[in-house]
ModelCIF file with pLDDT and N, C-alpha, C, O atoms, coordinates in Angstrom:
data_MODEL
#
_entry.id   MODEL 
#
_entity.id                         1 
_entity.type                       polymer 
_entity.pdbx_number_of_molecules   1 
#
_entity_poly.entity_id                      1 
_entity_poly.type                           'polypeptide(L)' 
_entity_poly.nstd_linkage                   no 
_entity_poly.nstd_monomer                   no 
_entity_poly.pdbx_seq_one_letter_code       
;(UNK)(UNK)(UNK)(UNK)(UNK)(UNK)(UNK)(UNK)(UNK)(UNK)(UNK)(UNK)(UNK)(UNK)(UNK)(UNK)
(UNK)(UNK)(UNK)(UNK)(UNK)(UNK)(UNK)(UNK)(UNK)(UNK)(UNK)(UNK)(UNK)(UNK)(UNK)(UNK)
(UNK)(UNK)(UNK)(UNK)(UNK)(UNK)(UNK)
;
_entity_poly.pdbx_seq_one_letter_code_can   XXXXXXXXXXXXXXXXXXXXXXXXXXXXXXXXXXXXXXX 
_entity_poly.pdbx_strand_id                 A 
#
loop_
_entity_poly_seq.entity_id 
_entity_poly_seq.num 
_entity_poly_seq.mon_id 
_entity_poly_seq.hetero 
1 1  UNK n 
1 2  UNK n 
1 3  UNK n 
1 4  UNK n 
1 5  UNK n 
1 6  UNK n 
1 7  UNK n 
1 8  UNK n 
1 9  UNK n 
1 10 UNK n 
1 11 UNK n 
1 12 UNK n 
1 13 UNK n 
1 14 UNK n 
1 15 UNK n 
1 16 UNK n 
1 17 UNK n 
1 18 UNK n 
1 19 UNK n 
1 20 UNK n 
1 21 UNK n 
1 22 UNK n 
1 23 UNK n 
1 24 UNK n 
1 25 UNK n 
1 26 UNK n 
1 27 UNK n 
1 28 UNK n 
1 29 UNK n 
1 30 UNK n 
1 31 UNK n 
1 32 UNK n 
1 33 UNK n 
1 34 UNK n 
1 35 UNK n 
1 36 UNK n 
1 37 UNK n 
1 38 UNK n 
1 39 UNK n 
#
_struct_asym.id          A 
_struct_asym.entity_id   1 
#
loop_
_ma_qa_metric.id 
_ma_qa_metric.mode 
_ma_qa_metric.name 
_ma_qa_metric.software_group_id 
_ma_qa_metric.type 
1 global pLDDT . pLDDT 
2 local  pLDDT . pLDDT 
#
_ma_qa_metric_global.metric_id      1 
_ma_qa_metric_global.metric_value   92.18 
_ma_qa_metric_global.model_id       1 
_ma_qa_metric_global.ordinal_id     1 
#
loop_
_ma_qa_metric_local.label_asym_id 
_ma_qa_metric_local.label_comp_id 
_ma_qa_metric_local.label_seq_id 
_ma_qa_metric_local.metric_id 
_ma_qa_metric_local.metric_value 
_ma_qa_metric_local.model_id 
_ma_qa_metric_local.ordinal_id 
A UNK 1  2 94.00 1 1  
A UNK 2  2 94.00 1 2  
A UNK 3  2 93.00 1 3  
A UNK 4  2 94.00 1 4  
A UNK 5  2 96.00 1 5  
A UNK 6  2 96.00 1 6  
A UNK 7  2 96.00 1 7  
A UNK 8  2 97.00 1 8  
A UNK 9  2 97.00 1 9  
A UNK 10 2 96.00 1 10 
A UNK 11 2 96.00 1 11 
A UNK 12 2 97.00 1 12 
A UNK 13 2 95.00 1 13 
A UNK 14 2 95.00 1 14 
A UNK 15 2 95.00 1 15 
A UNK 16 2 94.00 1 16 
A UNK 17 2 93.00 1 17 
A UNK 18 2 92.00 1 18 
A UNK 19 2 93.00 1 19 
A UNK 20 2 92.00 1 20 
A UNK 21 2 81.00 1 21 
A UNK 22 2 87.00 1 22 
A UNK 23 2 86.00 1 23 
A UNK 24 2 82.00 1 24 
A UNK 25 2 84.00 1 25 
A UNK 26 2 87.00 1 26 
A UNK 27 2 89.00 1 27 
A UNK 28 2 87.00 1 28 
A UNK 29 2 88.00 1 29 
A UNK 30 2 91.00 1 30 
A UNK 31 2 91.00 1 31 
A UNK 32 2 91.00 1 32 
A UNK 33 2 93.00 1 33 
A UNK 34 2 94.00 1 34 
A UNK 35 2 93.00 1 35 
A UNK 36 2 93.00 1 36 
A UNK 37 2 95.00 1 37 
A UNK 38 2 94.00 1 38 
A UNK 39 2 94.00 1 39 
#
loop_
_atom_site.group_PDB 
_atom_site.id 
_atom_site.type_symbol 
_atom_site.label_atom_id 
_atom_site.label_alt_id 
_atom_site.label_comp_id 
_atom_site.label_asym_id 
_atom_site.label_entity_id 
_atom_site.label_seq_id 
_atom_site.pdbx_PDB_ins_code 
_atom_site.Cartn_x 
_atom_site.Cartn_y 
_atom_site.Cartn_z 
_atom_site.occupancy 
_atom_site.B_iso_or_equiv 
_atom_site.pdbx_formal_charge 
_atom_site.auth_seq_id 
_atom_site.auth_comp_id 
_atom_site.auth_asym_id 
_atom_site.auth_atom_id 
_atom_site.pdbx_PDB_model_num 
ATOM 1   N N  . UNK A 1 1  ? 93.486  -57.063 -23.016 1.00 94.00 ? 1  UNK A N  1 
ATOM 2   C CA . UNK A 1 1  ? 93.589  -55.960 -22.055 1.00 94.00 ? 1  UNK A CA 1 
ATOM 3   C C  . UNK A 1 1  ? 94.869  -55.146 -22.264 1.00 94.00 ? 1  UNK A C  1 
ATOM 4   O O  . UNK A 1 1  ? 94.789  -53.918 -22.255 1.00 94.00 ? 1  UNK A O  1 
ATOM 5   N N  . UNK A 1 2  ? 96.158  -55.815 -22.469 1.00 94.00 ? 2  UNK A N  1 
ATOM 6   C CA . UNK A 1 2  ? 97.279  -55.197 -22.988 1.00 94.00 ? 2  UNK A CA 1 
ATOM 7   C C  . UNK A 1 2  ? 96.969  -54.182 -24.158 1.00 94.00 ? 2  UNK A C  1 
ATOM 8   O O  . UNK A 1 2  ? 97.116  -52.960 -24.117 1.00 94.00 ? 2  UNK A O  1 
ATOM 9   N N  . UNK A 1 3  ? 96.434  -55.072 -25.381 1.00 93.00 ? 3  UNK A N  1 
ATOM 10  C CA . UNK A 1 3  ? 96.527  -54.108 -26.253 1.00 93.00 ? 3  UNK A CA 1 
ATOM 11  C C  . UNK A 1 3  ? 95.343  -52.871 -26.180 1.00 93.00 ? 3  UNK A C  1 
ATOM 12  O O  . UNK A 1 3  ? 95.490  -51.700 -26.529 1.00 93.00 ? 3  UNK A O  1 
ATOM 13  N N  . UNK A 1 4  ? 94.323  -53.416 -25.705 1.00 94.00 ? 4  UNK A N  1 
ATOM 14  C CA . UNK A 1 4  ? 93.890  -51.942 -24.918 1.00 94.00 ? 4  UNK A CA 1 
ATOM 15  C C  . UNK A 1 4  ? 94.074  -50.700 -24.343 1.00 94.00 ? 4  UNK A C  1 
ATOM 16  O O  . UNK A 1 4  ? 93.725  -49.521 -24.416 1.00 94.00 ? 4  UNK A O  1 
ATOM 17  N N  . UNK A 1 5  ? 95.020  -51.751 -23.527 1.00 96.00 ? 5  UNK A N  1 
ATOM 18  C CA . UNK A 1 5  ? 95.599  -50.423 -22.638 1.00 96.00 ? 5  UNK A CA 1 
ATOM 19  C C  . UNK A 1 5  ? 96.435  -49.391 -23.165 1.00 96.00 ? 5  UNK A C  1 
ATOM 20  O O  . UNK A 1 5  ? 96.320  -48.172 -23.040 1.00 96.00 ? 5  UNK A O  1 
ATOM 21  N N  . UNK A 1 6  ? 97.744  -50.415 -24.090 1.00 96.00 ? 6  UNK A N  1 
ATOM 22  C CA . UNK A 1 6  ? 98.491  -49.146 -24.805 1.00 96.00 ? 6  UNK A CA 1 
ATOM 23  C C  . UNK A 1 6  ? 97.568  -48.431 -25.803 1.00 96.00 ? 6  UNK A C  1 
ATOM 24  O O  . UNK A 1 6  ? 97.877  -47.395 -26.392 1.00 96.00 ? 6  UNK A O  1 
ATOM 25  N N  . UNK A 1 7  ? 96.484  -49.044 -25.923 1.00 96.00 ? 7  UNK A N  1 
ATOM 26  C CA . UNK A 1 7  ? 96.217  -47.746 -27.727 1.00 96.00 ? 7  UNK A CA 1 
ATOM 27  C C  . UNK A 1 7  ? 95.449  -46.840 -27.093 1.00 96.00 ? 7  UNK A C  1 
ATOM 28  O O  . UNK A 1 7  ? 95.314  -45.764 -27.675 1.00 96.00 ? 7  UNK A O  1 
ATOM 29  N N  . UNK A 1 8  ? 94.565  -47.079 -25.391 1.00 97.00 ? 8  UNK A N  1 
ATOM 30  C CA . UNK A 1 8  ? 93.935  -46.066 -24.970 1.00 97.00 ? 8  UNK A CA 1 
ATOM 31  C C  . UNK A 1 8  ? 95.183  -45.134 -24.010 1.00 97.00 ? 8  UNK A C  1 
ATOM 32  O O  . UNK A 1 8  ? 94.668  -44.426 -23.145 1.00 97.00 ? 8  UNK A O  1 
ATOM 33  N N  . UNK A 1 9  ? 96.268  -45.092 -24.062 1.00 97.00 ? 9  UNK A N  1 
ATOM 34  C CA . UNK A 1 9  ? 96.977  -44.467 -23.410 1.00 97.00 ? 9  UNK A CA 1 
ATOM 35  C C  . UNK A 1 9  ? 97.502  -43.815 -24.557 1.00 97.00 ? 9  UNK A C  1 
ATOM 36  O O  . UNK A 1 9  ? 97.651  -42.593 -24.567 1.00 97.00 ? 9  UNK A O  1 
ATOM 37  N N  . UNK A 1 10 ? 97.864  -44.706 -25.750 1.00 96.00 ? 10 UNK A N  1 
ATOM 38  C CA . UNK A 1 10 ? 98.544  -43.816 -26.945 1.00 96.00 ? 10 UNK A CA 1 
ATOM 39  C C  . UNK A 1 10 ? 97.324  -42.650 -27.278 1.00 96.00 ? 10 UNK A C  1 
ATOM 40  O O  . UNK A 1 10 ? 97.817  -41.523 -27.322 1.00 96.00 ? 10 UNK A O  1 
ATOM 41  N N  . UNK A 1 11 ? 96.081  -42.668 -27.483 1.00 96.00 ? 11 UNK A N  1 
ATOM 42  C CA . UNK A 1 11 ? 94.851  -42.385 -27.686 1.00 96.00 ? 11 UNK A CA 1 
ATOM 43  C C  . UNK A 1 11 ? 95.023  -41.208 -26.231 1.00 96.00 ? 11 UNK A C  1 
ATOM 44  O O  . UNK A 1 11 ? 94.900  -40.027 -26.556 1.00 96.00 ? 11 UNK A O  1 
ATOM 45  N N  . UNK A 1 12 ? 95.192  -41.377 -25.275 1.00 97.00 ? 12 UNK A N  1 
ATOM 46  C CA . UNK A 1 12 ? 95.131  -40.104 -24.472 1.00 97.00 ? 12 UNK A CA 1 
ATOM 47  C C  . UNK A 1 12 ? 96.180  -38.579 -24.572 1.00 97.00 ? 12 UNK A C  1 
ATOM 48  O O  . UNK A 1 12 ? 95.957  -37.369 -24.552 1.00 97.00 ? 12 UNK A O  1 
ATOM 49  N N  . UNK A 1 13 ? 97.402  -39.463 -24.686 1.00 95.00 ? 13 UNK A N  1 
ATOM 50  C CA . UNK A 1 13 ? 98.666  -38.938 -25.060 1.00 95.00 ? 13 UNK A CA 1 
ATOM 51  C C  . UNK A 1 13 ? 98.569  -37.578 -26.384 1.00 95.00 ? 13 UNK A C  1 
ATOM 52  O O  . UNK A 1 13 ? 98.795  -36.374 -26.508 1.00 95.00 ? 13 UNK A O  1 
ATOM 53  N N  . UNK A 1 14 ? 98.027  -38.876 -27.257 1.00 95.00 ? 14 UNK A N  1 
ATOM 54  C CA . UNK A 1 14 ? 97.748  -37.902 -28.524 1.00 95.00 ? 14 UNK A CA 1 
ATOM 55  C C  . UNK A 1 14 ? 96.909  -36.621 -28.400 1.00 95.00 ? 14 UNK A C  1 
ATOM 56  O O  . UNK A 1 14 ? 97.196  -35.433 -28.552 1.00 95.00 ? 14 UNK A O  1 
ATOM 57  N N  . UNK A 1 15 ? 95.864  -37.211 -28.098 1.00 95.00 ? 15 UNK A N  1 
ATOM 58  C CA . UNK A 1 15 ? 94.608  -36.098 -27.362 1.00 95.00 ? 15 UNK A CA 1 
ATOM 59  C C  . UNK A 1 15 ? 95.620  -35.012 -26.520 1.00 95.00 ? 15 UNK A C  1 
ATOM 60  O O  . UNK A 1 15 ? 95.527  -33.926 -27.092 1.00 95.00 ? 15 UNK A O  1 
ATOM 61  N N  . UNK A 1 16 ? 96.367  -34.943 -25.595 1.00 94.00 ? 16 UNK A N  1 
ATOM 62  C CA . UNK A 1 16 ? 96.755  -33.634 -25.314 1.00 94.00 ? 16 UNK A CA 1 
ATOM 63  C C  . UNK A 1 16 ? 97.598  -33.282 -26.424 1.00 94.00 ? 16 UNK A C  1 
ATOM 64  O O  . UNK A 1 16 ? 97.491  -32.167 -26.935 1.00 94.00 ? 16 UNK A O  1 
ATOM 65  N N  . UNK A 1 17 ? 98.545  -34.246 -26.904 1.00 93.00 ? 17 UNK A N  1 
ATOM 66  C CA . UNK A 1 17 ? 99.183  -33.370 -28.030 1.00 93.00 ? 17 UNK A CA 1 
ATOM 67  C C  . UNK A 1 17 ? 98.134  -32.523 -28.947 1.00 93.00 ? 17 UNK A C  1 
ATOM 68  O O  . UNK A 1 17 ? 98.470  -31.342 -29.034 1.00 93.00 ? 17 UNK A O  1 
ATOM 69  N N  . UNK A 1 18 ? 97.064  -32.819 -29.577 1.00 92.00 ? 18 UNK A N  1 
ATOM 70  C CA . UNK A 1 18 ? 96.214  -31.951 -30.185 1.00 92.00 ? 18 UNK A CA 1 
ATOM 71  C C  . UNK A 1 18 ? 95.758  -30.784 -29.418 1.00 92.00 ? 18 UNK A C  1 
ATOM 72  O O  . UNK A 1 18 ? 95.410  -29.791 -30.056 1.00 92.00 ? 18 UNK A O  1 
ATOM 73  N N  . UNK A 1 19 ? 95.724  -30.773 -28.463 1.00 93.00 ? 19 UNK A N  1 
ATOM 74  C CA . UNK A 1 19 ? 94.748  -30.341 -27.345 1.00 93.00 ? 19 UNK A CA 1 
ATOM 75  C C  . UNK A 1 19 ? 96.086  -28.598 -26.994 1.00 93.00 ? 19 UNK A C  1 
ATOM 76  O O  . UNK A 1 19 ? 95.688  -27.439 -27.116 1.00 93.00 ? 19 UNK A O  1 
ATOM 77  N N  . UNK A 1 20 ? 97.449  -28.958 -26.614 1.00 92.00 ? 20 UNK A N  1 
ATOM 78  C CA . UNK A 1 20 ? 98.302  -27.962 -26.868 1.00 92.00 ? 20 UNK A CA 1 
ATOM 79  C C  . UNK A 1 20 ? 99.021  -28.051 -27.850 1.00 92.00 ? 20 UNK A C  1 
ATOM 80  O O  . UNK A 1 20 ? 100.193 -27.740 -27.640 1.00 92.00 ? 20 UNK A O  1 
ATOM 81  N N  . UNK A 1 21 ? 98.709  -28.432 -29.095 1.00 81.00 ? 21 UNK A N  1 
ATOM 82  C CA . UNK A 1 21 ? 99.668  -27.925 -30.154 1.00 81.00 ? 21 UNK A CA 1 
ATOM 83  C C  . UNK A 1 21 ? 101.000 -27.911 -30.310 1.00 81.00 ? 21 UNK A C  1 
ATOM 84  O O  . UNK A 1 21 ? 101.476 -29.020 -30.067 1.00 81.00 ? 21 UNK A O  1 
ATOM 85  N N  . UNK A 1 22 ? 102.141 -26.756 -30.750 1.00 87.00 ? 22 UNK A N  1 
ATOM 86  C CA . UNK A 1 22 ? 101.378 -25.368 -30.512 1.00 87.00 ? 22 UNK A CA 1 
ATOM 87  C C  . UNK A 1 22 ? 101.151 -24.921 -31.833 1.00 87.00 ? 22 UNK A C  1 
ATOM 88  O O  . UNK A 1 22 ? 100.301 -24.042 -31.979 1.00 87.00 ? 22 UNK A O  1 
ATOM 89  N N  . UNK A 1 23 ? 101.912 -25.478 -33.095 1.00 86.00 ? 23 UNK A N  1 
ATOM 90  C CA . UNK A 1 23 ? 101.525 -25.411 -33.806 1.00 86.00 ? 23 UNK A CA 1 
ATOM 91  C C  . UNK A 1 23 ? 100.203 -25.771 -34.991 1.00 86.00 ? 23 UNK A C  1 
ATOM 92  O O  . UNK A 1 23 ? 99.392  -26.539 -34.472 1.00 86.00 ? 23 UNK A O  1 
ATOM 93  N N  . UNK A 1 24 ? 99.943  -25.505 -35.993 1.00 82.00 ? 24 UNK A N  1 
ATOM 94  C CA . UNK A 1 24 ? 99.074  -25.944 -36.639 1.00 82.00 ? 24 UNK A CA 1 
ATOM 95  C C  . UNK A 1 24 ? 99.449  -27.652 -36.839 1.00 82.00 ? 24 UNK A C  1 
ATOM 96  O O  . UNK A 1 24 ? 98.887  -28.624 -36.335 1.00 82.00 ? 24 UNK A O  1 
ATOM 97  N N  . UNK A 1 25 ? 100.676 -27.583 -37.820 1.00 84.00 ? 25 UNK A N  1 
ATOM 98  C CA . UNK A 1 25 ? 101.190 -28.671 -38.272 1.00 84.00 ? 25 UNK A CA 1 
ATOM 99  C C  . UNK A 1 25 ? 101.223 -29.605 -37.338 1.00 84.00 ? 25 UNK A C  1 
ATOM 100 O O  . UNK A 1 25 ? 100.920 -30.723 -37.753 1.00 84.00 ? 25 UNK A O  1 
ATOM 101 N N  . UNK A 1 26 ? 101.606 -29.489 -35.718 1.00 87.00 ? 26 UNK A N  1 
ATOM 102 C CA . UNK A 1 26 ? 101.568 -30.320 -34.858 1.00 87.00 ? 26 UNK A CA 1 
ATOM 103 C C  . UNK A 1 26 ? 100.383 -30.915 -34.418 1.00 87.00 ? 26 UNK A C  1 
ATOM 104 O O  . UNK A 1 26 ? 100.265 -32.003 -33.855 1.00 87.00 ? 26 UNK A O  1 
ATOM 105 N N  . UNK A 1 27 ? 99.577  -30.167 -34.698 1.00 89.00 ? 27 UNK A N  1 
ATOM 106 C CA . UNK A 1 27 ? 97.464  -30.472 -34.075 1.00 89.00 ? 27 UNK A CA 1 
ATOM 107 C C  . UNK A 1 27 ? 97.602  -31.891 -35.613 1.00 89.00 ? 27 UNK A C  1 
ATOM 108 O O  . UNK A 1 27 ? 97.366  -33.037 -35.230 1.00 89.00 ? 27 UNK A O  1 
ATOM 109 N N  . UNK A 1 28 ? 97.908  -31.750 -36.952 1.00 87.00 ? 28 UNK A N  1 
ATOM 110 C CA . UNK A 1 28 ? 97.410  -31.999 -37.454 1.00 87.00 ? 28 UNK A CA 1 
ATOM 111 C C  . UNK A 1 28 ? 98.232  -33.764 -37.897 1.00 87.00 ? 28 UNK A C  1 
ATOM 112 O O  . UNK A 1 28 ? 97.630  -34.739 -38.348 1.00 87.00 ? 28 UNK A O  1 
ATOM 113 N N  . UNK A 1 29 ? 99.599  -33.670 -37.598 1.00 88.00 ? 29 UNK A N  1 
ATOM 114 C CA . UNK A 1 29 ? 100.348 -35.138 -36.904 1.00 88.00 ? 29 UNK A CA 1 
ATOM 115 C C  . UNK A 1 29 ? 99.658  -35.149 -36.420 1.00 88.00 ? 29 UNK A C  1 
ATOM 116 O O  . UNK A 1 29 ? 98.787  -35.052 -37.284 1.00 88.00 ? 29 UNK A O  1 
ATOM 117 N N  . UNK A 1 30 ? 99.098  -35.204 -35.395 1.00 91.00 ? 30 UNK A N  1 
ATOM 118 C CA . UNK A 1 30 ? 98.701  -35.597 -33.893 1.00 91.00 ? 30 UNK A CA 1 
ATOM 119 C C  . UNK A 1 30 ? 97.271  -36.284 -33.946 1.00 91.00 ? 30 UNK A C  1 
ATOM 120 O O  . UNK A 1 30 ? 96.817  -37.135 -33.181 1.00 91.00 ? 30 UNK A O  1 
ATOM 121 N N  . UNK A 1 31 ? 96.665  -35.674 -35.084 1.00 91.00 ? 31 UNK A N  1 
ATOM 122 C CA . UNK A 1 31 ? 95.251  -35.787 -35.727 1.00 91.00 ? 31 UNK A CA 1 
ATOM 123 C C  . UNK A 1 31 ? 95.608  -37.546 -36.646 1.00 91.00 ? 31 UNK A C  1 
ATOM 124 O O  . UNK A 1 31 ? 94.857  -38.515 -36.763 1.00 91.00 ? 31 UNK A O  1 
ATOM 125 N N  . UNK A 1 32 ? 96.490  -37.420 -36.954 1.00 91.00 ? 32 UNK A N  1 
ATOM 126 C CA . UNK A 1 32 ? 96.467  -38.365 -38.270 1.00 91.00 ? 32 UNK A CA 1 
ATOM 127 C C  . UNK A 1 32 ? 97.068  -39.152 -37.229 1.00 91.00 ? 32 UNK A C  1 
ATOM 128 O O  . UNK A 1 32 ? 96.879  -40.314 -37.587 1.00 91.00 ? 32 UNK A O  1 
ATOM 129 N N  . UNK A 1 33 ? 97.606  -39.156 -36.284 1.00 93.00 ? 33 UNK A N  1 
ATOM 130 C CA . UNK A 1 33 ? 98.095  -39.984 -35.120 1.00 93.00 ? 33 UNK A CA 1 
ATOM 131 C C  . UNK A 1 33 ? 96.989  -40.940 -34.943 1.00 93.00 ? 33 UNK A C  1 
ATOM 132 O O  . UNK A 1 33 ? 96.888  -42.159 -35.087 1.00 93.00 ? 33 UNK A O  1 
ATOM 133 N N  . UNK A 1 34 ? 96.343  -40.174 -34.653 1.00 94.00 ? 34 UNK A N  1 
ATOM 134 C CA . UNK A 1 34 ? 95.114  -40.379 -33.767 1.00 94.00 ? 34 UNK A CA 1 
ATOM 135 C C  . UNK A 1 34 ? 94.007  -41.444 -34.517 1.00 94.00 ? 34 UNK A C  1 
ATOM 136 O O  . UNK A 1 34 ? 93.204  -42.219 -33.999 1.00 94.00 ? 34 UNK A O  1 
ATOM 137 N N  . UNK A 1 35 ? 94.261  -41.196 -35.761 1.00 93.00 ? 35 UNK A N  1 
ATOM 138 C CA . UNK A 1 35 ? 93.396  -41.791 -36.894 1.00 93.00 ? 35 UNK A CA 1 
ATOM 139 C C  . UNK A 1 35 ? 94.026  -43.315 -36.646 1.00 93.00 ? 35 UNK A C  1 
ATOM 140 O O  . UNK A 1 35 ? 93.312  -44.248 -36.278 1.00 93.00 ? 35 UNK A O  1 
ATOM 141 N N  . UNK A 1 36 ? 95.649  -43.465 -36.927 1.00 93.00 ? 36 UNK A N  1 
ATOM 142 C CA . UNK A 1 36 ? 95.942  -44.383 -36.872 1.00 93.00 ? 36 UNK A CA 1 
ATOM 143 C C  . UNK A 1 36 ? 96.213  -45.332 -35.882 1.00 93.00 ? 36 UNK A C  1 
ATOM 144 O O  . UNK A 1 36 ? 96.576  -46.480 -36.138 1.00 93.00 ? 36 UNK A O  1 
ATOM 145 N N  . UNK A 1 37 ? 96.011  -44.787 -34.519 1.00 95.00 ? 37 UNK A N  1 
ATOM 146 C CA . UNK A 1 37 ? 95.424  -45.467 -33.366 1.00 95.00 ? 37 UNK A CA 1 
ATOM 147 C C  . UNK A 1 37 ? 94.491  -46.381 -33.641 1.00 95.00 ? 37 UNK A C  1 
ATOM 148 O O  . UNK A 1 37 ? 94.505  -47.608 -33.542 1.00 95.00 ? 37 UNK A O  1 
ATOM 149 N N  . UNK A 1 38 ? 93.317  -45.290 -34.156 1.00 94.00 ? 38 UNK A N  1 
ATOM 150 C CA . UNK A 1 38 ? 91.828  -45.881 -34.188 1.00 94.00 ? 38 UNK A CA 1 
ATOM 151 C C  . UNK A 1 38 ? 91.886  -47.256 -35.652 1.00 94.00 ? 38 UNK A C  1 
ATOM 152 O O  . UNK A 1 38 ? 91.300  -48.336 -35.590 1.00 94.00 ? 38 UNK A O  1 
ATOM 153 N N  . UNK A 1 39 ? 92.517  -46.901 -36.516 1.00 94.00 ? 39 UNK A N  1 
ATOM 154 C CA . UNK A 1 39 ? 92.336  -48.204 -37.427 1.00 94.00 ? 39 UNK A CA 1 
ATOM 155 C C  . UNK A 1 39 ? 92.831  -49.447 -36.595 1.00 94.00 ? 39 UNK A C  1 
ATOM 156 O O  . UNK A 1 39 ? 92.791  -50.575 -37.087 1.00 94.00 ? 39 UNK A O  1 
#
């Protein structure tokens, strides 16, 4: 449940970072963030 919780909170977090940017480069960290959540 712990480690749940942080990767779906890291996993939300990220999601707005993609979500306002503001840059390109920042959507696209945020993307590869996101990837490495999910592995």
């Amino acid at each position: 449940l712990t480690i749940g919780g942080l990767l779906f909170l890291a996993a939300l977090l990220t999601l707005i970072r993609i979500t306002i940017g503001p840059s390109v480069l920042d959507r696209v960290v945020a993307t590869d963030v996101l990837v490495s959540i999910v592995v």
